[in-house]
Protein backbone atom coordinates (compact mmCIF):
# COMPACT_ATOMS: atom_id res chain seq x y z
CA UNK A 1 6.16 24.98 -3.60
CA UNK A 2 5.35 23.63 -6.73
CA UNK A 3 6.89 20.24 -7.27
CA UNK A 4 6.07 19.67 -10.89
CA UNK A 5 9.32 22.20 -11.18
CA UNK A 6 11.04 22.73 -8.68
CA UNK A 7 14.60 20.64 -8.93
CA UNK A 8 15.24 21.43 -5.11
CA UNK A 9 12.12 18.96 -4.09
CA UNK A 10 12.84 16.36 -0.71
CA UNK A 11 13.04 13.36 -3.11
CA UNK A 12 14.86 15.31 -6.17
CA UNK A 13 17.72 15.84 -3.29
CA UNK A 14 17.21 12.42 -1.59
CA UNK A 15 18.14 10.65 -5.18
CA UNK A 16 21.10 13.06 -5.39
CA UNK A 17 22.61 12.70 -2.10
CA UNK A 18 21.64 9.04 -1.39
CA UNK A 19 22.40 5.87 -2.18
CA UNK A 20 18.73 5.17 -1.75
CA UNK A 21 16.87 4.63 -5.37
CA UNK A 22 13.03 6.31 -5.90
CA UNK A 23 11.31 3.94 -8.32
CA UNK A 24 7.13 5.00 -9.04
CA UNK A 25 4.80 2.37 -7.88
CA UNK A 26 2.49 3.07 -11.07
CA UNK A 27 3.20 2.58 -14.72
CA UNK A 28 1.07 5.65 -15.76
CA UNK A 29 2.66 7.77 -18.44
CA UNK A 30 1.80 10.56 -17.18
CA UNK A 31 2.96 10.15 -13.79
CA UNK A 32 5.81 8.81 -14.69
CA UNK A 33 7.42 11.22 -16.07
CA UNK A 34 6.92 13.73 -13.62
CA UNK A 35 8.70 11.23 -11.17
CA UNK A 36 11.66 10.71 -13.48
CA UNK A 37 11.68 14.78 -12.73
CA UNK A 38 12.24 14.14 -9.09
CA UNK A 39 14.83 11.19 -9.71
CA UNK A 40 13.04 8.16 -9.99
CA UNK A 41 14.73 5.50 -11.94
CA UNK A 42 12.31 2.48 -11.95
CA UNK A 43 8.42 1.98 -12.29
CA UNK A 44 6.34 -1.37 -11.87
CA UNK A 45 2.97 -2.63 -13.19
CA UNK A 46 0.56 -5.46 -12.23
CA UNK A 47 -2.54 -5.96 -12.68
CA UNK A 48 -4.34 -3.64 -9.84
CA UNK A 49 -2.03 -0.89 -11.35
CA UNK A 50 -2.80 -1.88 -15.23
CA UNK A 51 -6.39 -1.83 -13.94
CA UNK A 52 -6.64 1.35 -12.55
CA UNK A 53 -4.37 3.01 -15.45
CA UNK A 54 -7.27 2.07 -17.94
CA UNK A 55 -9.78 2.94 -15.55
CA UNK A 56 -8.05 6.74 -16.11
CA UNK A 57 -8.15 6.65 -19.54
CA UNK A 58 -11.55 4.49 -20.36
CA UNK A 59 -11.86 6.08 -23.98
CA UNK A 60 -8.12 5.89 -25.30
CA UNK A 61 -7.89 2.27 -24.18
CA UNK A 62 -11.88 1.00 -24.55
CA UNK A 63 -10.38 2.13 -28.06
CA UNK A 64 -7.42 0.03 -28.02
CA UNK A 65 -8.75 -3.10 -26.24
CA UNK A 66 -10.93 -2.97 -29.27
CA UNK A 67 -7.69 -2.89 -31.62
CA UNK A 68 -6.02 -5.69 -30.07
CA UNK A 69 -9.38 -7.70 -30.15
CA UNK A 70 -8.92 -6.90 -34.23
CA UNK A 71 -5.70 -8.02 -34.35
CA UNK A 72 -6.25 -11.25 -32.47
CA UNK A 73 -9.52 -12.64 -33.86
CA UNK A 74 -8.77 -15.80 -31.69
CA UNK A 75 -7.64 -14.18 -28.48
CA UNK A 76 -9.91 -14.70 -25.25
CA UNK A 77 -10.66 -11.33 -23.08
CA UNK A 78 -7.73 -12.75 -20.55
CA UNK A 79 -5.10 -13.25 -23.06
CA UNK A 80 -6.43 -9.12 -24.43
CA UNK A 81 -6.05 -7.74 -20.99
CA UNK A 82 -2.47 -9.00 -20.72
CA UNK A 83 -1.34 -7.86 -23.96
CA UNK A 84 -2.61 -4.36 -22.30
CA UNK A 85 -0.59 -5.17 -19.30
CA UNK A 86 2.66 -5.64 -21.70
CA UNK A 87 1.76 -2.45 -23.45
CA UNK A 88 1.62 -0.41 -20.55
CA UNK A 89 4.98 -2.14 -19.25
CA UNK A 90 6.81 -1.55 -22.20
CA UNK A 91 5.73 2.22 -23.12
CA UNK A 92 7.11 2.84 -19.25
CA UNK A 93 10.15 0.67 -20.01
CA UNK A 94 10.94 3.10 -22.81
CA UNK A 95 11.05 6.11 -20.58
CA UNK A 96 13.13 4.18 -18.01
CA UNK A 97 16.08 3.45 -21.00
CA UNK A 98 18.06 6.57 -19.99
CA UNK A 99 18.25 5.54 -16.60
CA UNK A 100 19.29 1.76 -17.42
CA UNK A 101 21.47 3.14 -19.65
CA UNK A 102 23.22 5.27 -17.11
CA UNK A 103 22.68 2.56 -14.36
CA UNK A 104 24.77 -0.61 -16.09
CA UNK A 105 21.00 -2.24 -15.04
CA UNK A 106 21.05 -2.02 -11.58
CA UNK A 107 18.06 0.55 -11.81
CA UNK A 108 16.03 2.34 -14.82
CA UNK A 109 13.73 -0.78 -15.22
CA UNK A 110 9.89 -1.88 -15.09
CA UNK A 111 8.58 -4.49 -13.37
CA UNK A 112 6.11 -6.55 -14.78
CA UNK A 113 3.92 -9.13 -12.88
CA UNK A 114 3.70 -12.51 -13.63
CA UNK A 115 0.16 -13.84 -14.15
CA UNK A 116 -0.80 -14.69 -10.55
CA UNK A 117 -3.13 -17.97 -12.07
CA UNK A 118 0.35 -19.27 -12.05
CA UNK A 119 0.88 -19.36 -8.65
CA UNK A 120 1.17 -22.81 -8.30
CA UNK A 121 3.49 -23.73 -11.09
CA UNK A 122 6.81 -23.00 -10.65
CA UNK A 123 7.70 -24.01 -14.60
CA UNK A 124 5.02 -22.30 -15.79
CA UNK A 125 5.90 -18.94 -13.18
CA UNK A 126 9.83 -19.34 -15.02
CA UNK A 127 8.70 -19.23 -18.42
CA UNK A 128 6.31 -16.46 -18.36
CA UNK A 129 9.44 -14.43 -16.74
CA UNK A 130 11.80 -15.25 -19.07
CA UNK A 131 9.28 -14.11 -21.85
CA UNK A 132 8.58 -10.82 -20.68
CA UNK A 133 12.24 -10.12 -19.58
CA UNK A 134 12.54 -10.02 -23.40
CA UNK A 135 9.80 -7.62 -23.93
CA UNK A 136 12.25 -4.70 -22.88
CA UNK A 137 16.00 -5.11 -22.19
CA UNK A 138 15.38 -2.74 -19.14
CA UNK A 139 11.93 -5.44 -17.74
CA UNK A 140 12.57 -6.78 -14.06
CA UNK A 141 10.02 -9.40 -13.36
CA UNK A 142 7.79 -9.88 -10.70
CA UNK A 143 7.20 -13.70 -8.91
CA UNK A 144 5.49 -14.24 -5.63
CA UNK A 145 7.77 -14.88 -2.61
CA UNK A 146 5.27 -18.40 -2.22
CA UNK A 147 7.16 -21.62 -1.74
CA UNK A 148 6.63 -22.36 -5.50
CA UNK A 149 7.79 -18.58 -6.04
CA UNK A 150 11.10 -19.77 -4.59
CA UNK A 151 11.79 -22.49 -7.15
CA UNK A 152 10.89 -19.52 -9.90
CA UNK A 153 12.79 -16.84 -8.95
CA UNK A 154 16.39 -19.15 -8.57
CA UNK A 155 15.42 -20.76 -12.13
CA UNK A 156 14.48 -17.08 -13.68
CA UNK A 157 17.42 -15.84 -11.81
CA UNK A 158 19.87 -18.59 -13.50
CA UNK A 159 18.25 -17.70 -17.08
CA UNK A 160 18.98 -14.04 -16.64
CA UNK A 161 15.89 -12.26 -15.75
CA UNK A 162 15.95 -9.48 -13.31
CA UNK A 163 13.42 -10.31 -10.73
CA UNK A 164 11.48 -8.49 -8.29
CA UNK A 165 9.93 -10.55 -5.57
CA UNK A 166 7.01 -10.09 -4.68
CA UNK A 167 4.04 -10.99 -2.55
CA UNK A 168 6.32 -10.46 0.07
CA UNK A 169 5.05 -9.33 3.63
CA UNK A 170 8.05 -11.16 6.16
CA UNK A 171 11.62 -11.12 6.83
CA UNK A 172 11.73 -14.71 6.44
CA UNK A 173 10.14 -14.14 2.70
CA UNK A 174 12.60 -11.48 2.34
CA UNK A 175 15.86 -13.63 3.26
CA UNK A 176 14.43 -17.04 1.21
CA UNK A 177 13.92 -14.64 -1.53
CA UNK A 178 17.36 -13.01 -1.60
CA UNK A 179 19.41 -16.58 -0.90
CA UNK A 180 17.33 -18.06 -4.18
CA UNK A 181 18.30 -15.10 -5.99
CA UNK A 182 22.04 -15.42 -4.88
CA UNK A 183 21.61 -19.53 -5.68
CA UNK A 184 20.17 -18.37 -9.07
CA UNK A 185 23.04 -15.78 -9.81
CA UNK A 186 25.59 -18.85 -8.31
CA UNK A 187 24.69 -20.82 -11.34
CA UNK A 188 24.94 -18.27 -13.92
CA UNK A 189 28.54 -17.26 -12.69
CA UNK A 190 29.46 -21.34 -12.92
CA UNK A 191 28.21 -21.24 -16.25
CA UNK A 192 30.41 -18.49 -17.25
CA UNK A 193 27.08 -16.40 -17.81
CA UNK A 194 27.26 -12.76 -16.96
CA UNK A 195 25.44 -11.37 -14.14
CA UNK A 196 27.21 -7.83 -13.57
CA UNK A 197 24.23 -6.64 -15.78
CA UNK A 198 21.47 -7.27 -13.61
CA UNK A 199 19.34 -5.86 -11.21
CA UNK A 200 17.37 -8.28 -8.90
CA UNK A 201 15.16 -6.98 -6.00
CA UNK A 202 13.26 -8.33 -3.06
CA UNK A 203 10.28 -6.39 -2.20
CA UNK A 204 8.62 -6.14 1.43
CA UNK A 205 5.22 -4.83 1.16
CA UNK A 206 5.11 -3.08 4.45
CA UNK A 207 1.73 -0.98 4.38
CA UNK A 208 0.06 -4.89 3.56
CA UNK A 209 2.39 -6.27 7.10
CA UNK A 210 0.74 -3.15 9.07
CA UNK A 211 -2.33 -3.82 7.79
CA UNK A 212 -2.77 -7.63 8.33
CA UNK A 213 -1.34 -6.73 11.73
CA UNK A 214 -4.68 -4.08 12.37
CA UNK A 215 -6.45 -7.45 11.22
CA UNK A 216 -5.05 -9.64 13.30
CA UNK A 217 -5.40 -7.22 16.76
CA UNK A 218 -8.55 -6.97 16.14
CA UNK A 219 -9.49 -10.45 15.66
CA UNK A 220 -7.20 -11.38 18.33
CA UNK A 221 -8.49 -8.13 20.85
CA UNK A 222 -5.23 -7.57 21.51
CA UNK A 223 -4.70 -4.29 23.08
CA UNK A 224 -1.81 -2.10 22.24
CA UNK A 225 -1.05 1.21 21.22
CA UNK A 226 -2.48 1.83 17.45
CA UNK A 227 0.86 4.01 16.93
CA UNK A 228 3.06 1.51 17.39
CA UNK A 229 0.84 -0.84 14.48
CA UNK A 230 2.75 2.06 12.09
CA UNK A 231 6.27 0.41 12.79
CA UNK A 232 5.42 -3.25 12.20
CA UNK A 233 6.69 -2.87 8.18
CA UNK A 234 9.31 -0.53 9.09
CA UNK A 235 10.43 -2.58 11.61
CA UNK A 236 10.37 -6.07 9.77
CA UNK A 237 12.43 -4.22 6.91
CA UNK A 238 14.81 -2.85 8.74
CA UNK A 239 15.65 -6.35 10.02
CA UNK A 240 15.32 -8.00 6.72
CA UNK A 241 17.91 -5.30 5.68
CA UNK A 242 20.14 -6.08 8.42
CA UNK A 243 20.41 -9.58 7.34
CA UNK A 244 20.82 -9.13 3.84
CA UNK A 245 24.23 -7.05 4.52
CA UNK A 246 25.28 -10.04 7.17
CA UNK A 247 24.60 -12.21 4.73
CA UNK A 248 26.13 -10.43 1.57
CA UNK A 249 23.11 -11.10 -0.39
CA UNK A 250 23.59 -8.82 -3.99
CA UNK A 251 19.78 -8.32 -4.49
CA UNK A 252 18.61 -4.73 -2.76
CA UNK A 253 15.31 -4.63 -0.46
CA UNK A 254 12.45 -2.95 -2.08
CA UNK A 255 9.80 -1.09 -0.01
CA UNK A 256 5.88 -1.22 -1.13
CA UNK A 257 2.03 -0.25 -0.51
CA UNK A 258 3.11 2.53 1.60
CA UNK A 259 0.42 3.60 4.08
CA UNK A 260 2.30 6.38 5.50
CA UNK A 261 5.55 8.55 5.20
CA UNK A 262 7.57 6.48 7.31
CA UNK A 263 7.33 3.56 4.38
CA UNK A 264 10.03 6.22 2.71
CA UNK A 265 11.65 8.06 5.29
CA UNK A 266 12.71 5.63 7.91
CA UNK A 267 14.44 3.63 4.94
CA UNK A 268 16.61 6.68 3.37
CA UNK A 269 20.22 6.40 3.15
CA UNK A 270 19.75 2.44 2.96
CA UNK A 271 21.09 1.18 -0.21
CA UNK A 272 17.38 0.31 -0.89
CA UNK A 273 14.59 0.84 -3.64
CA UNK A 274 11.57 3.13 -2.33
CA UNK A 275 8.68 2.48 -4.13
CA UNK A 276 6.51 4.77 -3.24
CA UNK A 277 3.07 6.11 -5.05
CA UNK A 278 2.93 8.60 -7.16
CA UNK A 279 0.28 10.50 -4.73
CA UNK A 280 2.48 9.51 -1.83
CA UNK A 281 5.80 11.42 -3.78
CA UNK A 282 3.60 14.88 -4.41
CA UNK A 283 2.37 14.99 -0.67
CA UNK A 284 6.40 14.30 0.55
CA UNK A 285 7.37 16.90 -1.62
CA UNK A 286 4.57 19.54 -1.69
CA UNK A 287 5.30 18.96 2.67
CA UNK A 288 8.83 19.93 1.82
CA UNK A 289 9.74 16.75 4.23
CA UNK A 290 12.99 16.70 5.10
CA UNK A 291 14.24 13.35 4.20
CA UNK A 292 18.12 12.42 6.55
CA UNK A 293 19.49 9.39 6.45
CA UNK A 294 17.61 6.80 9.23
CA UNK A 295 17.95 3.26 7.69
CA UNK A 296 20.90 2.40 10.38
CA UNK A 297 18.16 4.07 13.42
CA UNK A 298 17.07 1.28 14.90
CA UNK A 299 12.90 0.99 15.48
CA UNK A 300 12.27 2.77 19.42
CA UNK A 301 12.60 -0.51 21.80
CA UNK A 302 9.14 0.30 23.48
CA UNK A 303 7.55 0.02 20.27
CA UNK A 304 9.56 -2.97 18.73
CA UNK A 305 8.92 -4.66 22.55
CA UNK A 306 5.65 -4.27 22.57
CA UNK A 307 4.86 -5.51 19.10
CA UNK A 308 7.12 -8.72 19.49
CA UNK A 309 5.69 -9.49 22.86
CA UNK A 310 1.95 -8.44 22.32
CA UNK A 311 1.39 -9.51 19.22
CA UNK A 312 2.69 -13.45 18.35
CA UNK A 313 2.01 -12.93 14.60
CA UNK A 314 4.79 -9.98 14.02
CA UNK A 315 6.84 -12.30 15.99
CA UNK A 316 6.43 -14.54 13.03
CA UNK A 317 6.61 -12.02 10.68
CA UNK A 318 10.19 -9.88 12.52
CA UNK A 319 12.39 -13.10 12.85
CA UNK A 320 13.76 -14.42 9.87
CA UNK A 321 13.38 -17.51 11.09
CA UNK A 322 9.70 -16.78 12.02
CA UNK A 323 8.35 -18.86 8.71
CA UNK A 324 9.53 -21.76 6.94
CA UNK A 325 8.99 -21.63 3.40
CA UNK A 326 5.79 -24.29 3.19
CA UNK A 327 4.12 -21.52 5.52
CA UNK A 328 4.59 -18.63 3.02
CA UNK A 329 1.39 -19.64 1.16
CA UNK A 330 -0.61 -19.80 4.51
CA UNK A 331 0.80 -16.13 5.91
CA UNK A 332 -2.49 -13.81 5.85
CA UNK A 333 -1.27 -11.06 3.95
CA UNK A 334 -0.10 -13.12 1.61
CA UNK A 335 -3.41 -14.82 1.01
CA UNK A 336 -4.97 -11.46 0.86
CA UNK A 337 -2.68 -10.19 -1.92
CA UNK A 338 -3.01 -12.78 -4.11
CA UNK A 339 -6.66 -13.05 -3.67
CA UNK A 340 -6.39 -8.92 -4.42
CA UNK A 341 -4.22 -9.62 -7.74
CA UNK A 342 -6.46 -12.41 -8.81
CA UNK A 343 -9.50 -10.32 -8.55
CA UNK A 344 -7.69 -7.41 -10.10
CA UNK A 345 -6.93 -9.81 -13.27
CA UNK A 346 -10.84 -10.83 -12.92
CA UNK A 347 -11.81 -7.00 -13.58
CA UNK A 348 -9.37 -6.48 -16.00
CA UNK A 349 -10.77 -9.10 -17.91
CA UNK A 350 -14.24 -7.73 -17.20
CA UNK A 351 -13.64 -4.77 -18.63
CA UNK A 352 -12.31 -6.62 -21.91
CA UNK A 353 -15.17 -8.62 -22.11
CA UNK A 354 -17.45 -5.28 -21.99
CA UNK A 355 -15.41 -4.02 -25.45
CA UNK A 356 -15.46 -7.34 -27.43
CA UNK A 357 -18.97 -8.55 -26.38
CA UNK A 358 -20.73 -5.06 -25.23
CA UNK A 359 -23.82 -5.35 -23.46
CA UNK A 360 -27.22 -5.74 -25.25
C-alpha cells in the first residue's frame, strides 16, 4: 500500500472514526504535511527535534543561520539557534491554521519548548511561554512537569497560553500537571477571561518510563519478563487517564517517544493526543495495522502484577500518589531528559557557532 496516497490508511481512518487526535512528533516540513494527509492536526518542536531538522537540511539552514547572524550583529550563537527553533515552529504553525481553524483551538497547534536553562525559574519558564504563545495564534507551549514546572504551567495557564507539559514520565506528574492547569484555567474564568479557546495538554512520555524501567532492572537485577517492560508506559497512562476523567480535569493526556506500536494502539478511542513519529506513522500504516478502540482495556493483570510487585520504581511511577511534587526533579527519567534537551540545545548551539566563527 502506498501511504503517501492512499486516504483509506489505519491512522487516516483512526482520525475519522475516533475521538483520538494524531499530532506529528517532528516539526519537519516535509513530514508534516504528509501527516496532515493521514489526519494529523498538531506537530511539536524542541530542541532534539530543531536539531535533527537542520541536521536534514545542513545547506538550506548553514545558509540561514548565517542570515540571522546578519541580521543580529549582536546576537550570541544561543540566542541564533533559538530564533531557528521559532522559525521552524512557526512555518509548522502555519500549516496547522486549517486545523485550528476548524478545531475552535482544541487541536491544529505547535508546540514549542521552553528553553530548558530555565528549568529552575518558574518566572522566567512563564514569560518565555507567554512570548512564544504570541509567535502563532495556533503555538501550545511546552514546560517541564518539575516542581518549578508546576508554578509555570498554572501562571502560563492563567495568562492564556496553551500548554503542553512536558518532561513528564509518571502518573503523579501527569495528575499535578492537569490540577495546575485546571487551577490556571480557575483563575482565568474568575477573571472573566475566556478559556473556551484553548487547548492545554499533559504529555506522558511513555517510551522514556519503559526505558528508565530497562535501566533500573538492570541496575537493580531484577528478574522479570522483558515483555512485560513494554506495558510500563502504557500502563502508567492508562491510569493517569483514568484519573483525569474521575477527576474532570479539561486538559487531554498526550502520548510521547514511542518505542513501539502499542504507544498508539493501546490508547485509540481515548479522547487523547497520539504523538507519534513520523517514521513510527509510515510503518503503522504501510503494516495496514488495524487500529480498534482499547483505551477502556485494562493492561493484562499478570503483567500489571508483576511490574507493581517486582519492580518498586513503577510502583512509584503507576500510583498517582507514587511522587510528591519536590521528587519530580529527582525521578530518573526525568533527569535523563533534561540532561538530553540540555545537550540537544548545547549542539544546536555548536552548530551555530561553526557558521558565525567557522573553523580555521
Amino acid at each position: 500500500m502506498n501511504t503517501a496516497t492512499s486516504a483509506a490508511t489505519p491512522l487516516a481512518t483512526m482520525t475519522r472514526t475516533q475521538p483520538t487526535a494524531l499530532w506529528n512528533d517532528s516539526a519537519d516540513p516535509r513530514e508534516l504535511g504528509q501527516a496532515i494527509s493521514w489526519g494529523a492536526v498538531g506537530a511539536t518542536c524542541n530542541p532534539v527535534i530543531a536539531l535533527n531538522c537542520v541536521k536534514a537540511d545542513q545547506a538550506g539552514w548553514r545558509a540561514r543561520i548565517a542570515e540571522l547572524a546578519r541580521e543580529h550583529p549582536t546576537a550570541g550563537e544561543s540566542e541564533i539557534g533559538w530564533k531557528v527553533v521559532e522559525e521552524l515552529s512557526v512555518g509548522a504553525a502555519k500549516l496547522l491554521m486549517p486545523a485550528f481553524e476548524r478545531h475552535g483551538g482544541l487541536n491544529g497547534r505547535l508546540s514549542i519548548q521552553t528553553d530548558p536553562r530555565l528549568h529552575r525559574d518558574p518566572a522566567a519558564l512563564a514569560d518565555q511561554a507567554t512570548r512564544f504563545a504570541e509567535l502563532a495564534p495556533n503555538m501550545i507551549v511546552k514546560i517541564p512537569a518539575t516542581a518549578t514546572g508546576l508554578e509555570a504551567i498554572e501562571e502560563a495557564t492563567y495568562r492564556g497560553v496553551s500548554v503542553n507539559v512536558t518532561v513528564s514520565f509518571t502518573a503523579a506528574q501527569a495528575v499535578c500537571a492537569g490540577q495546575a492547569i485546571e487551577r490556571g484555567l480557575l483563575r482565568r474564568e474568575a477573571a472573566g477571561l475566556d478559556t473556551q479557546s484553548m487547548g492545554p495538554v499533559v504529555t506522558i512520555m511513555v517510551g522514556r518510563l519503559d526505558d528508565w524501567m530497562r535501566e533500573v532492572v538492570k541496575r537493580d537485577r531484577i528478574a522479570i519478563n522483558p515483555g512485560h517492560l513494554e506495558w510500563a508506559g502504557v500502563a502508567t497512562f492508562k491510569r493517569a487517564y483514568r484519573v483525569f476523567l474521575e477527576l474532570g480535569l479539561r486538559s487531554r493526556l498526550l502520548s510521547a517517544a514511542y518505542r513501539n506500536v502499542l504507544h498508539l494502539t493501546e490508547f485509540v478511542g481515548g479522547d487523547v493526543v497520539v504523538s507519534p513519529p513520523f517514521a513510527w506513522q509510515t510503518l503503522i500504516n504501510d503494516n495496514g495495522l488495524e487500529l480498534p478502540a482499547l483505551m477502556d482495556l485494562p493492561v493484562a493483570d499478570q503483567i500489571l502484577s508483576e511490574l507493581l510487585n517486582r519492580i518498586p520504581e513503577f510502583r512509584r511511577a503507576y500510583e498517582p500518589d507514587g511522587l510528591t511534587p519536590v521528587e519530580f526533579d529527582g525521578f530518573g527519567a526525568t533527569r535523563k531528559t533534561l540532561r538530553q534537551f540540555l545537550d540537544a540545545g548545547a549542539g544546536l548551539d555548536a552548530l551555530v557557532r561553526d557558521v558565525i566563527v567557522p573553523a580555521p
